[in-house]
Structures are given as C-alpha cells and as structure tokens.
Protein backbone atom coordinates (compact mmCIF):
# COMPACT_ATOMS: atom_id res chain seq x y z
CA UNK A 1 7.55 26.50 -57.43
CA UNK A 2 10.89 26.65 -59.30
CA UNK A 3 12.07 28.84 -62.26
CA UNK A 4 10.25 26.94 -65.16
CA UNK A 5 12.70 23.55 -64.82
CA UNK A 6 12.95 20.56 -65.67
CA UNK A 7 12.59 17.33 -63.22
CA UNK A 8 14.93 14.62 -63.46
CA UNK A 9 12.40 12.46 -65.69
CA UNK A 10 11.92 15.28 -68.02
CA UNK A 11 8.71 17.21 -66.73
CA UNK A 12 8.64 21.15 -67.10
CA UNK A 13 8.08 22.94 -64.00
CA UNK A 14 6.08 26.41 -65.36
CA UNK A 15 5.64 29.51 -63.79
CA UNK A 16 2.93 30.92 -61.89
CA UNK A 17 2.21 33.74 -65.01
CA UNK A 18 2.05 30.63 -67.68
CA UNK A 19 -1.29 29.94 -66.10
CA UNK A 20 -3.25 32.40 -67.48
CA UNK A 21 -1.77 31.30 -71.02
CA UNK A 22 -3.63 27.87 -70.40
CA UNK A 23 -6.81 29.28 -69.51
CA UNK A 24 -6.64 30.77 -72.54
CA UNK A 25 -6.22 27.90 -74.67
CA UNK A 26 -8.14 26.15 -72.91
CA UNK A 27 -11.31 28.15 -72.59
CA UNK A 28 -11.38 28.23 -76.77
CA UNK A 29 -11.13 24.73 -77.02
CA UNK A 30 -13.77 24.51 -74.33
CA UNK A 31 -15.93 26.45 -75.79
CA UNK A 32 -15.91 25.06 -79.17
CA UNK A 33 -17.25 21.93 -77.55
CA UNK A 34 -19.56 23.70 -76.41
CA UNK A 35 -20.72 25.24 -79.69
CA UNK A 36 -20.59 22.11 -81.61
CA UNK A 37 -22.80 20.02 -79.16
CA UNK A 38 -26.37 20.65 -80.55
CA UNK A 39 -25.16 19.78 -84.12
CA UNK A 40 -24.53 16.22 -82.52
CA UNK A 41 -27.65 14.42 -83.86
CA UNK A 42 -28.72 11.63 -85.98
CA UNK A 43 -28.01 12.30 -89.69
CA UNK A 44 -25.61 14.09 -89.49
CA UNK A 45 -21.47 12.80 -90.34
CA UNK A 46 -18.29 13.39 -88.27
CA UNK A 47 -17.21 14.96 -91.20
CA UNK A 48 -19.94 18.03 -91.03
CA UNK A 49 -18.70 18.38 -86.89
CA UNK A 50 -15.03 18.71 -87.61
CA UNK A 51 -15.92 21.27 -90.56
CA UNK A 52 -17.70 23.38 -87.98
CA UNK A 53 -15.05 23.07 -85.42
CA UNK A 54 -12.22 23.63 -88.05
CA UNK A 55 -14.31 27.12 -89.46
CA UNK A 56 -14.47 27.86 -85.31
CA UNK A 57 -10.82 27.67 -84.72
CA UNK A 58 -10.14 30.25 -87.67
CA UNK A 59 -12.55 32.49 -86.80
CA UNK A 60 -11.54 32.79 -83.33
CA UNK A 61 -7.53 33.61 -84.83
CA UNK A 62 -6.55 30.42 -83.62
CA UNK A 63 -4.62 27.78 -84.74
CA UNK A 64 -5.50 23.89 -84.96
CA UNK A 65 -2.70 21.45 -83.83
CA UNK A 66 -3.36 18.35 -85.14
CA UNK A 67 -3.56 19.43 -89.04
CA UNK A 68 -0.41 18.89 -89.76
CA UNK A 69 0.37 16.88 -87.29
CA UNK A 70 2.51 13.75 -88.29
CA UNK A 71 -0.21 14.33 -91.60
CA UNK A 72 -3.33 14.51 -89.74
CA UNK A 73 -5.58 16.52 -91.73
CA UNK A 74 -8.33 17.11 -89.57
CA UNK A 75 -9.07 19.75 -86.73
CA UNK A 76 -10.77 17.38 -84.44
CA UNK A 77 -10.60 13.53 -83.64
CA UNK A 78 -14.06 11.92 -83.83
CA UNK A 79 -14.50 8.03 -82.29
CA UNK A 80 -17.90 6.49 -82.87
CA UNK A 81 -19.20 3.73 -80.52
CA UNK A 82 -16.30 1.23 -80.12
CA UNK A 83 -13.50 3.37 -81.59
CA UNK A 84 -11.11 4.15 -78.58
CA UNK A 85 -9.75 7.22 -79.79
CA UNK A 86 -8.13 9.11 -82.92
CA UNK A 87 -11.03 8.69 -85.51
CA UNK A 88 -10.57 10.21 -88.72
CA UNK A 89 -13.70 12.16 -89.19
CA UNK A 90 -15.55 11.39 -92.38
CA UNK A 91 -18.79 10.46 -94.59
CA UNK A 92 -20.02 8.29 -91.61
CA UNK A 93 -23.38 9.08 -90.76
CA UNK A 94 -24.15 9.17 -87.26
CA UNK A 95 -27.10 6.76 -86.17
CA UNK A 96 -29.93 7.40 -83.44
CA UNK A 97 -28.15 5.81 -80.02
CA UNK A 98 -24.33 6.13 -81.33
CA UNK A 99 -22.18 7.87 -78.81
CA UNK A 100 -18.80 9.80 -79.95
CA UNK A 101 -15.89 11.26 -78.22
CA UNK A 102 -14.98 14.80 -79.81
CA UNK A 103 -11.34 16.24 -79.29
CA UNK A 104 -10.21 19.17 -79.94
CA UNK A 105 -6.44 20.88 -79.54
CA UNK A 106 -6.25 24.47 -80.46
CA UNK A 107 -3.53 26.82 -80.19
CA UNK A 108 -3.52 30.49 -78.45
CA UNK A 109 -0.48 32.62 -78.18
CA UNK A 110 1.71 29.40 -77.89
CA UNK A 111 -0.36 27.89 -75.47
CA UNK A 112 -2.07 24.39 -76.14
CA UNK A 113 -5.39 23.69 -75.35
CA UNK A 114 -6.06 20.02 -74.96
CA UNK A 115 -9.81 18.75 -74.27
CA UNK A 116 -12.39 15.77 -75.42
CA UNK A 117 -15.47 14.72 -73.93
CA UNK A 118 -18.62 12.76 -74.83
CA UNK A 119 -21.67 13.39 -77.18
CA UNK A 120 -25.09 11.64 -77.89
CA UNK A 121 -26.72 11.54 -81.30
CA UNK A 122 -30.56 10.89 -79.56
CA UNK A 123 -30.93 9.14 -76.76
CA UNK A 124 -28.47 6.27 -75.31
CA UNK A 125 -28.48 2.77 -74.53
CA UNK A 126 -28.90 1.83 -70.69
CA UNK A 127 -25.34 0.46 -70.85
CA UNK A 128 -23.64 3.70 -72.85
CA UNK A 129 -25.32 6.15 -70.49
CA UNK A 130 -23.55 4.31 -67.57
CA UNK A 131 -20.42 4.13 -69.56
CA UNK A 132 -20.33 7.59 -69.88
CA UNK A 133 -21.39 8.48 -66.42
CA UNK A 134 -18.21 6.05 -64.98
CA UNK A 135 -16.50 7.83 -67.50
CA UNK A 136 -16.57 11.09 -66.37
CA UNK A 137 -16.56 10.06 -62.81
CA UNK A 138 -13.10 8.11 -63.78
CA UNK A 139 -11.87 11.21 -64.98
CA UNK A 140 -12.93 13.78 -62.29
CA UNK A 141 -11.46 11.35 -59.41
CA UNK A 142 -8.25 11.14 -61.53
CA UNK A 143 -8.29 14.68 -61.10
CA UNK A 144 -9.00 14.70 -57.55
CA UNK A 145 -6.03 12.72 -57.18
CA UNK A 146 -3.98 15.53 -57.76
CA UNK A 147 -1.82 17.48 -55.08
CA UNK A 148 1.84 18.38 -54.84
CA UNK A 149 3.72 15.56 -53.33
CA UNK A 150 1.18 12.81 -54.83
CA UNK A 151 2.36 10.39 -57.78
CA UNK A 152 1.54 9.57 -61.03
CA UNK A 153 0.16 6.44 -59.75
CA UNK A 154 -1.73 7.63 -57.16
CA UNK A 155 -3.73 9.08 -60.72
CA UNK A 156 -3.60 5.88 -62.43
CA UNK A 157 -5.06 4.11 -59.27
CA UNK A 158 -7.67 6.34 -58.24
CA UNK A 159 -9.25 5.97 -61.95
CA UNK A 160 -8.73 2.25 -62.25
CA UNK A 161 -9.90 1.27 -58.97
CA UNK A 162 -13.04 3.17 -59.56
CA UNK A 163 -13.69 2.33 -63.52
CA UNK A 164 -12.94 -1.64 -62.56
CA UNK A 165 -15.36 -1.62 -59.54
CA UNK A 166 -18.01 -0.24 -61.70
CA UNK A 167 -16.84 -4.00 -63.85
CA UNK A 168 -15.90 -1.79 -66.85
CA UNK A 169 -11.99 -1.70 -67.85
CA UNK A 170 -9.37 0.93 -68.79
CA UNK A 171 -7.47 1.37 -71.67
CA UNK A 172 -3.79 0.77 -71.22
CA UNK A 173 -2.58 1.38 -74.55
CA UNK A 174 -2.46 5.18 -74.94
CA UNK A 175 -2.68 7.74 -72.24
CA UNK A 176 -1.86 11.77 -71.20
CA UNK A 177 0.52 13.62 -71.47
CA UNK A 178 2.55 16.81 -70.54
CA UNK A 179 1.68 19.62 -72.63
CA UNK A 180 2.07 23.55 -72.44
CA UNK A 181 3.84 25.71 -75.54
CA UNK A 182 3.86 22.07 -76.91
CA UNK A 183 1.50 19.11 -77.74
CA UNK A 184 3.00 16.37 -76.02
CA UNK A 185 5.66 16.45 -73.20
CA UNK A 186 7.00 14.33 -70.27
CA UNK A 187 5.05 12.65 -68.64
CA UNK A 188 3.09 9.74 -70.07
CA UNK A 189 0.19 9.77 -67.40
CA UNK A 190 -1.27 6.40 -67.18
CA UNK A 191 -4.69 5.91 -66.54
CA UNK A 192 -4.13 2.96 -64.32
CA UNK A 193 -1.17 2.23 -61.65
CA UNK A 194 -0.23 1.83 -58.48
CA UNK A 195 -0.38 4.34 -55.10
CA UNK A 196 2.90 6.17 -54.41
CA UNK A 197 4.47 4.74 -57.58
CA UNK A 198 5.76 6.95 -60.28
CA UNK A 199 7.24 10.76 -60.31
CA UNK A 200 5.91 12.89 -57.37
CA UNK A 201 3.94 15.72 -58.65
CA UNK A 202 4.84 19.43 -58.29
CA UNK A 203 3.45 23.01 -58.51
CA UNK A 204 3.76 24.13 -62.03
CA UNK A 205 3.43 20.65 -63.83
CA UNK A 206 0.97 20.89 -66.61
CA UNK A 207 -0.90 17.73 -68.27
CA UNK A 208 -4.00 15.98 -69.29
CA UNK A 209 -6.10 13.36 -67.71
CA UNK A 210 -7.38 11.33 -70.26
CA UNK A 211 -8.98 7.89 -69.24
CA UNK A 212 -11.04 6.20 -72.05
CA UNK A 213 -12.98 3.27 -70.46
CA UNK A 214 -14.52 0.47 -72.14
CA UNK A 215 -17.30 -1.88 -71.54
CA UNK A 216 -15.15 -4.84 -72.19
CA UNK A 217 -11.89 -6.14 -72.16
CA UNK A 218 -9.24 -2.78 -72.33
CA UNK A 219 -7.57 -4.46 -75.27
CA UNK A 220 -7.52 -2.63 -78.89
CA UNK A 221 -6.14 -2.27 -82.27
CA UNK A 222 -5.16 0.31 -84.82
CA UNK A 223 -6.57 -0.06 -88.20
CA UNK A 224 -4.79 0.19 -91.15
CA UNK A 225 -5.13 4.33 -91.37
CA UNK A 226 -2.50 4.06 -88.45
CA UNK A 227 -5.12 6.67 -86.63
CA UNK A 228 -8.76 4.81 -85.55
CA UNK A 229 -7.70 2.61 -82.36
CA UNK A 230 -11.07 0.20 -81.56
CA UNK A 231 -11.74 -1.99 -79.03
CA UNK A 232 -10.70 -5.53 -79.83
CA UNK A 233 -14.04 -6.95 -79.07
CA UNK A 234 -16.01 -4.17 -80.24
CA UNK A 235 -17.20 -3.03 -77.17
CA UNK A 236 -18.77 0.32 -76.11
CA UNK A 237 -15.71 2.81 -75.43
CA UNK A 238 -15.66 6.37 -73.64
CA UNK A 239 -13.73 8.90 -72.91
CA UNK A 240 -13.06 12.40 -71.31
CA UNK A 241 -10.15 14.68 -71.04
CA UNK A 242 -9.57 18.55 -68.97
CA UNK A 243 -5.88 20.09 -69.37
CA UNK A 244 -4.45 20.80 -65.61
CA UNK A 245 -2.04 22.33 -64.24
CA UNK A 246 -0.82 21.29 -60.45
CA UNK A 247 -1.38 24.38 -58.19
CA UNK A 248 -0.22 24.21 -53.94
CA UNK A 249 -3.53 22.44 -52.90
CA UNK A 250 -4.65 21.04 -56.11
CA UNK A 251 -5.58 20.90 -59.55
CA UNK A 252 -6.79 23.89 -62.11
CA UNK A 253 -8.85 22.76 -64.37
CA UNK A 254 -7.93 24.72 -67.60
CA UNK A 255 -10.32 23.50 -69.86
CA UNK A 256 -13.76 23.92 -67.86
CA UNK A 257 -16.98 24.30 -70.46
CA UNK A 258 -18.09 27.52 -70.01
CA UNK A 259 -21.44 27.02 -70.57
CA UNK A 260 -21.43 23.82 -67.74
CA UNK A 261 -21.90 20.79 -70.54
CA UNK A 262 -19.04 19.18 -70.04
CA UNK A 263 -21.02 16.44 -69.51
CA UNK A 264 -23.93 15.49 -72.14
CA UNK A 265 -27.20 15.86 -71.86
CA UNK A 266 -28.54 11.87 -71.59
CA UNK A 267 -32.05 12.51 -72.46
C-alpha cells in the first residue's frame, strides 16, 4: 500500500488507519437502515421514512450529505417500484406489494458513509422477490470480484454475467463511485464490463458497488425534477449498495447491517 496517492486515472490510494474512519461512517448509515426497516409498511409515505432517517442522522451528531447537495433537500433517496434510483421522497403513499430502495449517505468525522438496499411494504410479488434476491446476489458477487490486481471490469462482468443469466438486465446509465472524505471520487465503477478491462485495483482503493437491476430492458429516463430516474418501460427495478475498501486478499465491507438485515425479510 502506498502513502495515500493518487493512480494515474485519478483513484486515491488511502492508508491502512483511514479504515477505521469508514467503519465508522459506515456502521451509522448501516444502522439507520436498520432502524427504519419496520416503519416500511403499507400506509405509510416516503416522506414519513426520510423524516425518521433525517431526525436519526442528527441525533447520532452526524451530518447528512445529500441536503445540500447540488439542492437536494432530502436525507435519503427513496425509489418506488420502477424508479431506478434518486427518488425524491414525498406524499406518496406506499401500497401493499410496492418494493423501494432506501439510501442513505451520512457523514462521521469526514468520513462518508455510502449504503442502499431493498425494503417491502407487505408481502412481494413472485417476480419482485426474485428481483431482489438476483439483486443482492448481483451485488455480493460484484463484491467477490474484488482483489488487488483484479479490474474494474472483472466487477462489471461478474455482476452482469450473473444478473443477465438470471434474464433480468443492468442498468448502464449511472453507477459507483470512489468515495472516502468525499462523496464521489475516481472511479466510475460500472456495473457491467468486460474481464481484465479497466484500472487494476489496489490496496487502499475505497468505493461502492452499486448494481440496480431491472426486470426489463436496462434503459431509463430522468423526469423533469432532474432527480427520479425510471425504467423506460416501467419495469420492476432493484438495487443494493455496501461501501468497500480493497484490503491484500479482498474486500471490507464497511457498511455491513449490524443487526444482519441487509437483506429484507420476503414474508
């Protein structure tokens, strides 16, 4: 591990004490999606969750990074059903059956915590349980992916060849990204690639794995709040996301759930 560089395409190198700043981070932001989960039920509207989660973040003495960011006024990012990701939470009143990705990026001591993952208001459809479930499995194979001397695409293709053999498709439109005393850094990490193609991973890189899967085509839109991406052809969409950082043999999950419900409880 080097002295907290940068790599030729821009990627921060960090040090083997910044760790325990991202375990930090991302332990709070874990745990508030932990906390909010049982308040995920039919009746009540994103707009309630992100109130709880924004009232969590204060009284834990952190700080929320996306209000304020580029005028995002909301502590959370809420996407019902067939919104892809950043939606606006709101008066929408969450129906028996509608699933919804919950993100949440919280700030501790300088350190960003970066995490979403999936919740159920009842019980799911046969086809969004399995969405979820290839989901998550997308996700944690991403993750497995990871290893000094792999690439970027080696991540891309471990999550597309899965998500696309389970006939489901991945977003190609947004991504991860670096992230450590700031929100978004080198690199982009796509969800989809090839093997051995893109920059090599190295001890000390920090970033999220982020794959949001659809039932349908991977195409989408944004709609005219510049935030709520949807699928073009309203399909299902999922998503979850851990903050890692590269370690000699792996990848350190920094945003594990404390309480094990990372993934929801399908009924």
């Amino acid at each position: 591990m080097n002295d907290g560089s940068l790599t030729p395409e821009g990627i921060r190198i960090h040090q083997p004490e910044d760790f325990a700043g991202m375990h930090k981070a991302g332990a709070l932001a874990a745990q508030i999606l932990d906390e909010v989960g049982p308040l995920v039920e039919p009746g009540t509207t994103t707009e309630a969750l992100d109130s709880f989660i924004h009232d969590r973040i204060v009284e834990a003495g952190a700080t929320s990074a996306t209000i304020g960011y580029r005028g995002y006024q909301h502590a959370s990012c809420i996407s019902v059903n067939h919104v892809v990701c950043h939606g606006i939470p709101g008066g929408k009143v969450l129906n028996a059956g509608d699933i919804l990705n919950i993100d949440v990026t919280v700030i501790v001591d300088g350190w960003y915590g970066d995490t979403s993952r999936m919740y159920v208001a009842g019980t799911p459809s046969v086809k969004a349980r399995r969405l979820i479930q290839v989901t998550h499995d997308s996700l944690m194979r991403g993750i497995e992916a990871v290893r000094p001397g792999a690439t970027f695409g080696d991540i891309g293709w471990a999550i597309q060849e899965y998500a696309e053999a389970q006939r489901m498709s991945v977003v190609r439109d947004f991504c991860g990204h670096g992230l450590g005393r700031v929100f978004h850094a080198p690199p982009n990490v796509l969800h989809f690639g090839r093997p051995g193609k893109g920059p090599r991973l190295e001890e000390g890189m920090f970033f999220t794995i982020e794959p949001m899967i659809n039932l349908g085509r991977p195409d989408t839109k944004v709609l005219a709040d510049d935030w709520t991406a949807v699928t073009r052809d309203k399909s299902l969409s999922a998503q979850f996301e851990h903050s890692i950082g590269v370690t000699a043999t792996g990848a350190e999950i920094f945003t594990l759930s404390p309480a094990g419900r990372f993934f929801p409880d399908l009924g």
